[in-house]
N, C-alpha and C. Protein backbone atom coordinates (compact mmCIF):
# COMPACT_ATOMS: atom_id res chain seq x y z
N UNK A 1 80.30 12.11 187.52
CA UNK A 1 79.13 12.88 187.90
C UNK A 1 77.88 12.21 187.34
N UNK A 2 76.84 12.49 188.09
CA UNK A 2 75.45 11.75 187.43
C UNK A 2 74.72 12.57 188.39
N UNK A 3 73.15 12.64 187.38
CA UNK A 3 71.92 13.05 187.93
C UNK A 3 71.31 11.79 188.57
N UNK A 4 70.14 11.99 189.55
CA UNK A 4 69.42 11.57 189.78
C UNK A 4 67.33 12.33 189.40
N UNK A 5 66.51 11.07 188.42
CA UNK A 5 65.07 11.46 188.12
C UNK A 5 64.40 12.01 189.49
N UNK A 6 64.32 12.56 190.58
CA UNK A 6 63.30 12.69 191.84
C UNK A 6 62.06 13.31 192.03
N UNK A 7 61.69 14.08 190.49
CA UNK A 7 60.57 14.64 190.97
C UNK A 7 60.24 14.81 189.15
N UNK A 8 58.99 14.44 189.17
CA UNK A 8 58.06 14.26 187.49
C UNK A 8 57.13 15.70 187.94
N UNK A 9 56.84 16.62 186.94
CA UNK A 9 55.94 17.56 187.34
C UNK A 9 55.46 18.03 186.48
N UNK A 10 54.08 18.26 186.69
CA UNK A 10 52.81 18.25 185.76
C UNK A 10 52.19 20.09 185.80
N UNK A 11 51.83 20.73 185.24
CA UNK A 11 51.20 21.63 185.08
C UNK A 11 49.84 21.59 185.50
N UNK A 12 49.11 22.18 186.03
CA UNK A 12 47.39 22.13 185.98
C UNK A 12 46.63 23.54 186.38
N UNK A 13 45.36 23.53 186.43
CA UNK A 13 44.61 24.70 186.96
C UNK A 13 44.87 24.09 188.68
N UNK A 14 44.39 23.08 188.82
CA UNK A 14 43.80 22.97 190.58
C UNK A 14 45.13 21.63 191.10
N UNK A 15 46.13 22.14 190.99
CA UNK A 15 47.16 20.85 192.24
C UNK A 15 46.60 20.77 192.92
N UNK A 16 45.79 20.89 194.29
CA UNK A 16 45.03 20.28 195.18
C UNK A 16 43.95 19.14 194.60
N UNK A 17 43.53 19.66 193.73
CA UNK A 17 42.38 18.37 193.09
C UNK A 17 43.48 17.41 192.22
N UNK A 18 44.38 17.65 191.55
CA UNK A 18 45.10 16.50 190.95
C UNK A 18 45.70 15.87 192.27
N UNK A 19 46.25 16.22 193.17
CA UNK A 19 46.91 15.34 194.04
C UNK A 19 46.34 14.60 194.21
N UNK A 20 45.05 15.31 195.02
CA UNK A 20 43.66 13.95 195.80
C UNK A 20 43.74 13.05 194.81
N UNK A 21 43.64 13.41 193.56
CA UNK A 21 43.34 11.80 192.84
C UNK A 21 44.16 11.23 192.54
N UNK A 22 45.65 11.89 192.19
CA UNK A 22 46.17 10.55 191.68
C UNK A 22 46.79 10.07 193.32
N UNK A 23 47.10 10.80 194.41
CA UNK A 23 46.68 9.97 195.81
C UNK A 23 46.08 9.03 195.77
N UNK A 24 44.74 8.84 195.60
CA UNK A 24 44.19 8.00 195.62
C UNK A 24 44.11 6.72 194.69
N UNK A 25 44.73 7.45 193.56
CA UNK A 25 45.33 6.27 192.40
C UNK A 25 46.02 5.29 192.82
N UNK A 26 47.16 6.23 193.29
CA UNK A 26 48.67 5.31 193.51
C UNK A 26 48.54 5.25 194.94
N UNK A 27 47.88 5.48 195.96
CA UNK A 27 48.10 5.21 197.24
C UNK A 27 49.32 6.13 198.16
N UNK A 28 49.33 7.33 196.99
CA UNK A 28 50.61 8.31 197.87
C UNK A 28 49.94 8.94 198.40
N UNK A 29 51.19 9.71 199.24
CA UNK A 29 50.66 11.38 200.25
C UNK A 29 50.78 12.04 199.79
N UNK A 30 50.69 13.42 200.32
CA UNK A 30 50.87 14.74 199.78
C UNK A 30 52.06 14.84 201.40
N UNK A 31 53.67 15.03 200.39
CA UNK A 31 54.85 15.25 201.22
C UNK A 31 55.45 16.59 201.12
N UNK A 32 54.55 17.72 200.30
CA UNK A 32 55.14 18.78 200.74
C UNK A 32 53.81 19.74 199.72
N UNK A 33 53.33 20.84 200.29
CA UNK A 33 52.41 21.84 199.44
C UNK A 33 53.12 23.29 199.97
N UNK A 34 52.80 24.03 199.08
CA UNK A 34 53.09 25.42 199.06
C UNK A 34 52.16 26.38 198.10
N UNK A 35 52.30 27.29 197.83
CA UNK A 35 50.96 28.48 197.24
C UNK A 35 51.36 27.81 195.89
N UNK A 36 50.17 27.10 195.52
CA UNK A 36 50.39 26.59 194.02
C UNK A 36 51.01 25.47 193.62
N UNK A 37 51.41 24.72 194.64
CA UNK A 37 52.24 23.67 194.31
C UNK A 37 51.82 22.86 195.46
N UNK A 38 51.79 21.06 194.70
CA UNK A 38 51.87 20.07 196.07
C UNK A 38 52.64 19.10 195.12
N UNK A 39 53.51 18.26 196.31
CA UNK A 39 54.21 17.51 195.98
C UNK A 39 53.46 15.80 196.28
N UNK A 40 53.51 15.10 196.01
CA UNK A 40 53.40 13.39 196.30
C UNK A 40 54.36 12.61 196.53
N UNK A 41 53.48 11.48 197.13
CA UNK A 41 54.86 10.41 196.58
C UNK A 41 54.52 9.48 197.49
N UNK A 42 55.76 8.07 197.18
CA UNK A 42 55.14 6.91 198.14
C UNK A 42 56.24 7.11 199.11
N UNK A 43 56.70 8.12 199.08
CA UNK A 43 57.82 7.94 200.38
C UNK A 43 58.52 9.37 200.85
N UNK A 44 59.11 9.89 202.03
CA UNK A 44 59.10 11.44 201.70
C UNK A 44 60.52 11.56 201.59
N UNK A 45 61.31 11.81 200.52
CA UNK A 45 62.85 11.77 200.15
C UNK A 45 63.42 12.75 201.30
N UNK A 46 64.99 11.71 201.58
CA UNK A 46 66.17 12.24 201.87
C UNK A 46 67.31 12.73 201.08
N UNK A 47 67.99 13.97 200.90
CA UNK A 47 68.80 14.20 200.11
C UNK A 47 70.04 13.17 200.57
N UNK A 48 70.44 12.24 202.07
CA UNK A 48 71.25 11.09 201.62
C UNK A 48 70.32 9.59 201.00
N UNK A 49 69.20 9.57 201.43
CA UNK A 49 68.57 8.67 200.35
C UNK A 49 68.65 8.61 198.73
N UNK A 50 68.58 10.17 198.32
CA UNK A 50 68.97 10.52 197.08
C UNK A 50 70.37 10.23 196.69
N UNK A 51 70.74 10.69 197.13
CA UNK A 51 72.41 10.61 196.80
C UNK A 51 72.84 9.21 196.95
N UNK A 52 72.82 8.37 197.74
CA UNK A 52 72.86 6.88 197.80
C UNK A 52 72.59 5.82 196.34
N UNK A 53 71.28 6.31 196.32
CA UNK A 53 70.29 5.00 195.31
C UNK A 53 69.47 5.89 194.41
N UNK A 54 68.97 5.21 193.46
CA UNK A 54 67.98 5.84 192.76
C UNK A 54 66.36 5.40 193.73
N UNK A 55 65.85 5.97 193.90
CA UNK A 55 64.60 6.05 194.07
C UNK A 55 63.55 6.12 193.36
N UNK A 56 62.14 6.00 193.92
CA UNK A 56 60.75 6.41 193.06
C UNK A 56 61.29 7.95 193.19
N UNK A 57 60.56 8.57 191.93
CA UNK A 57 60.36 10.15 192.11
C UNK A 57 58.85 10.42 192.66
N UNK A 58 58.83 11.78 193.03
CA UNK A 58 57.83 12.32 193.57
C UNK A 58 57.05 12.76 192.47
N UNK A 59 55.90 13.06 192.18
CA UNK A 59 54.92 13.82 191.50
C UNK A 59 54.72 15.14 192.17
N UNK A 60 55.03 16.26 191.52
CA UNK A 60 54.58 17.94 191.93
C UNK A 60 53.54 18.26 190.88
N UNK A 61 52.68 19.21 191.71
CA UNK A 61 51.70 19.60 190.38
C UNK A 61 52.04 20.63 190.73
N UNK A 62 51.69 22.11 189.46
CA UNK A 62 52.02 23.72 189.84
C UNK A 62 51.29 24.12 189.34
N UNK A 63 50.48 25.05 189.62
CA UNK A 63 49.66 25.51 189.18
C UNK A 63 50.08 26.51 187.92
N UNK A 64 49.48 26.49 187.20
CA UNK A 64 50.19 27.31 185.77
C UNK A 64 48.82 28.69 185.07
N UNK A 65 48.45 29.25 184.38
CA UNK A 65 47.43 29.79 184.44
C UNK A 65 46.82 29.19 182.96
N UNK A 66 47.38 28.76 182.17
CA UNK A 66 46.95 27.89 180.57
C UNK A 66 46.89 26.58 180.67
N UNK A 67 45.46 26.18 180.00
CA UNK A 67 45.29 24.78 179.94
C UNK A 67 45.84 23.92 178.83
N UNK A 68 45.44 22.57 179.09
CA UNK A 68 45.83 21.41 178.26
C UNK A 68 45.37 21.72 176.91
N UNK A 69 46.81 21.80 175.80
CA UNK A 69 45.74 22.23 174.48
C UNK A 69 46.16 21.02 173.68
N UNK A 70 47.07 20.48 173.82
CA UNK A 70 47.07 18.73 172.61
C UNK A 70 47.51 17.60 173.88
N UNK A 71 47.74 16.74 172.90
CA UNK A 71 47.66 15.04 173.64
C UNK A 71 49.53 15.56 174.24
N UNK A 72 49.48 15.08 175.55
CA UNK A 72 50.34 15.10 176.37
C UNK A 72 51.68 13.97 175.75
N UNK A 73 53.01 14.21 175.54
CA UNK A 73 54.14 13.75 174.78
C UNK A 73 54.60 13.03 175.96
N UNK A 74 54.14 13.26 177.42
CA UNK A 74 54.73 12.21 178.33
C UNK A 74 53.87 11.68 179.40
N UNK A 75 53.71 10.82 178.86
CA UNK A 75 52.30 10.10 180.52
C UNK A 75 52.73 9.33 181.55
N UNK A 76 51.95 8.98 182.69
CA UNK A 76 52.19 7.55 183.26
C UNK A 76 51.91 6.45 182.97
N UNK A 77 52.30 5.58 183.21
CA UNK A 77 51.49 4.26 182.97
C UNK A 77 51.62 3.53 184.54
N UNK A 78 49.95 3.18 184.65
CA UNK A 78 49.64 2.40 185.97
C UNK A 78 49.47 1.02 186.01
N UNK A 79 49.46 0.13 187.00
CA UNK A 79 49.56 -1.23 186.59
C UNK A 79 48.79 -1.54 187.88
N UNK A 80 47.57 -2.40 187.75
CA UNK A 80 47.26 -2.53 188.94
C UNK A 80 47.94 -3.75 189.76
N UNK A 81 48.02 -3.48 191.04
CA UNK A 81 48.73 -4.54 192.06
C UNK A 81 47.72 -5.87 192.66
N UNK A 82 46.53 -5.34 192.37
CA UNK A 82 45.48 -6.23 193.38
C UNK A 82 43.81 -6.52 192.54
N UNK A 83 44.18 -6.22 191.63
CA UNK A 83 42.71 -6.26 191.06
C UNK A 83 42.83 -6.41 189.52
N UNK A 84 42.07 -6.81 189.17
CA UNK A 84 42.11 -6.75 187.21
C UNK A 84 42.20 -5.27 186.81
N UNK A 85 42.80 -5.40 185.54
CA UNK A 85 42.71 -4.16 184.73
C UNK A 85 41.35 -3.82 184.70
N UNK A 86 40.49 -4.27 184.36
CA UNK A 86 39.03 -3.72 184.39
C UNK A 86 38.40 -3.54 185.45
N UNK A 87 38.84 -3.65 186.74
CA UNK A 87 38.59 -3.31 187.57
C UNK A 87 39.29 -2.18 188.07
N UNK A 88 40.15 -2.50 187.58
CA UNK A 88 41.40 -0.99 188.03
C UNK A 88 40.36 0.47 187.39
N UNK A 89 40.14 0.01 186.11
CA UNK A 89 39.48 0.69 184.94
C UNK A 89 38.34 1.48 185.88
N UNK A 90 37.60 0.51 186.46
CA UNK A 90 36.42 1.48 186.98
C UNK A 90 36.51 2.37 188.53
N UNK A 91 37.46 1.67 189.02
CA UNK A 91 37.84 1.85 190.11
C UNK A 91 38.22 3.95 189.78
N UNK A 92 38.87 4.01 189.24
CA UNK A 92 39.52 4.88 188.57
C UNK A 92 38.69 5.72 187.83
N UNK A 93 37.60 5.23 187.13
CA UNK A 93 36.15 6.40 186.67
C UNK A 93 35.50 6.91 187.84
N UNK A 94 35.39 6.11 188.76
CA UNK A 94 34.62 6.72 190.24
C UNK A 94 35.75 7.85 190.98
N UNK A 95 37.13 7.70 190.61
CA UNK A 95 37.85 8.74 190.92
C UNK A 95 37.62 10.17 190.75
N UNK A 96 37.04 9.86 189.43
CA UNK A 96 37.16 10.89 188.22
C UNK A 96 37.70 10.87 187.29
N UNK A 97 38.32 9.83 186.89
CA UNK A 97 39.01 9.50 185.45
C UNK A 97 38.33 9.61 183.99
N UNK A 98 38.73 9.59 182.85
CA UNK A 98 37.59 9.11 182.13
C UNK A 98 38.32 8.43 180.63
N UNK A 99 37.77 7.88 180.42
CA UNK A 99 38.16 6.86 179.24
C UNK A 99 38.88 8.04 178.11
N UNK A 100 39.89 8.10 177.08
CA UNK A 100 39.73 8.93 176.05
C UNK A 100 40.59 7.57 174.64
N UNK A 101 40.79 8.85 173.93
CA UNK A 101 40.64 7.64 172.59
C UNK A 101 41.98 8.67 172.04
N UNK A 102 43.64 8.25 171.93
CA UNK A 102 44.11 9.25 171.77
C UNK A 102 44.79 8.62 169.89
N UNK A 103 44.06 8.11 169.82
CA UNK A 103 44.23 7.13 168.39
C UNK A 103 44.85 5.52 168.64
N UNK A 104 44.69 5.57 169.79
CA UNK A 104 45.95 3.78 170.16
C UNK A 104 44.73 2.79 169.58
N UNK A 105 43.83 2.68 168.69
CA UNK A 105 42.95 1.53 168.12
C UNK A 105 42.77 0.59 169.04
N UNK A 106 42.05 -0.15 168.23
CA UNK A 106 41.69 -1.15 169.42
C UNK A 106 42.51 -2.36 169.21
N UNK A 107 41.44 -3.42 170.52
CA UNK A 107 42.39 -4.40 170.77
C UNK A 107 43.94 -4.31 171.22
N UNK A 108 44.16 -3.27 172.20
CA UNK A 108 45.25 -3.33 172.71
C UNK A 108 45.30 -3.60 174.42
N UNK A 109 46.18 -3.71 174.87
CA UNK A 109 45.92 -4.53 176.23
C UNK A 109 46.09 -3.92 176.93
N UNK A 110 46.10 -2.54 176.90
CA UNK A 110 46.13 -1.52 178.07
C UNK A 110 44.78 -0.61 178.09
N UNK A 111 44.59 0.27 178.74
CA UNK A 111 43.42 1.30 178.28
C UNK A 111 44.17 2.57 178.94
N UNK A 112 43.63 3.85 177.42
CA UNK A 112 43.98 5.02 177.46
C UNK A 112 43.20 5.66 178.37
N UNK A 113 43.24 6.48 179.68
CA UNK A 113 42.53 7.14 180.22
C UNK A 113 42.95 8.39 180.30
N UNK A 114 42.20 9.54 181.17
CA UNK A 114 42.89 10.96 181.68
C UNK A 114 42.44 11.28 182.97
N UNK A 115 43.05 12.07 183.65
CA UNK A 115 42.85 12.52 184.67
C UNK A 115 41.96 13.54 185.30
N UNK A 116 41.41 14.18 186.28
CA UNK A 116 40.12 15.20 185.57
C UNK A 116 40.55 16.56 185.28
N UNK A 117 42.02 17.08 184.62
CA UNK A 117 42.19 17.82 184.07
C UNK A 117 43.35 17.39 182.35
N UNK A 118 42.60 16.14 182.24
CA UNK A 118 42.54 15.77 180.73
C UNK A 118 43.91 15.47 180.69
N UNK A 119 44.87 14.84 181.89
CA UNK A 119 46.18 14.57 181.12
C UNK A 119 46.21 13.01 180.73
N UNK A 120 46.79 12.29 179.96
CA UNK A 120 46.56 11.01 179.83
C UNK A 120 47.39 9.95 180.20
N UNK A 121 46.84 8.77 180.88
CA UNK A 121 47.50 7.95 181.22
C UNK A 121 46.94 6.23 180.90
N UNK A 122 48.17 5.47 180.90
CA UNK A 122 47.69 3.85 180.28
C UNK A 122 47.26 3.17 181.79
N UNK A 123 46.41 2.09 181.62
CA UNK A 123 46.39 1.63 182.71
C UNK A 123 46.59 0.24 181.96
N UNK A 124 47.49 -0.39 182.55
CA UNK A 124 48.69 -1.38 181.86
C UNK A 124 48.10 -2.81 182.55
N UNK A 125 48.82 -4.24 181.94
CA UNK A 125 48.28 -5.12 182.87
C UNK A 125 47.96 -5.07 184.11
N UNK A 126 47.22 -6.46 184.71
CA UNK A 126 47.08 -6.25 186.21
C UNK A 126 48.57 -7.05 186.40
N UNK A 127 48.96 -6.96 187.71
CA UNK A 127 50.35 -7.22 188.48
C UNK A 127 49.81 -8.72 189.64
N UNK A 128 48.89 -8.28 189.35
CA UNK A 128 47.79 -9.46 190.51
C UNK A 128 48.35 -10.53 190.62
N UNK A 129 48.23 -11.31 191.55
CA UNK A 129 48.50 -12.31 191.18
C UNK A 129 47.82 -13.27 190.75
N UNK A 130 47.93 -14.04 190.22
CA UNK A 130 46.78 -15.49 189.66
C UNK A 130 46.54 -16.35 190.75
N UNK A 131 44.74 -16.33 190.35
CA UNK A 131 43.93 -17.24 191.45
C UNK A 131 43.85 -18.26 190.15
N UNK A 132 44.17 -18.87 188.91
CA UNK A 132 43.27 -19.60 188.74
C UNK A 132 44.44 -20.59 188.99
């Protein structure tokens, strides 16, 4: 017997506003909503797709009625595919992101950000490929 990971899910005030953005982060859809809940993802699962292979999981947000009160014990980490990290970086403040400082000091090669209901995530090397 074995599980399969298919779905990561986040708490918030507004799932409709977290989807749009991290949509727009990661380039997913919104593959399933209901009163309080939307689901994401880069692909819309089959329970024989599931059962087959491991897959990406989906992102659900649910609406909960209590907010974020300490630094989040499980994040994402993003990696950009096509652009520098510092470009990823700003790309991602015009989202609505915003820089935070969750003690990781400096000089490290990722950057700590959050989402615009303060959950936090790394934005990790770029994946780019090399022009020089």
């Amino acid at each position: 017997m074995t599980s399969r990971f298919t779905e990561l899910v986040l708490d918030c005030h507004d799932p409709e506003r977290l989807a749009a953005f991290w949509c727009a982060a990661l380039d997913f859809k919104v593959i399933d909503r209901s009163e309080g809940k939307v689901e994401i993802g880069s692909w819309e699962p089959t329970v024989e797709e599931v059962r087959a292979r491991q897959m990406p999981p989906t992102v659900v947000f649910i609406r909960v009625p209590e907010g974020k009160a300490v630094k989040n014990r499980l994040h994402l980490d993003v990696s950009p595919i096509d652009s520098t990290t510092d470009d990823e970086v700003t790309r991602l403040l015009g989202l609505g992101a915003t820089k935070v400082d969750v003690g990781q000091g400096a000089g490290r090669n990722w950057v700590v950000m959050a989402d615009p209901e303060g959950n936090e995530f790394d934005v990790l090397r770029t994946l780019a490929p090399s022009t020089g």
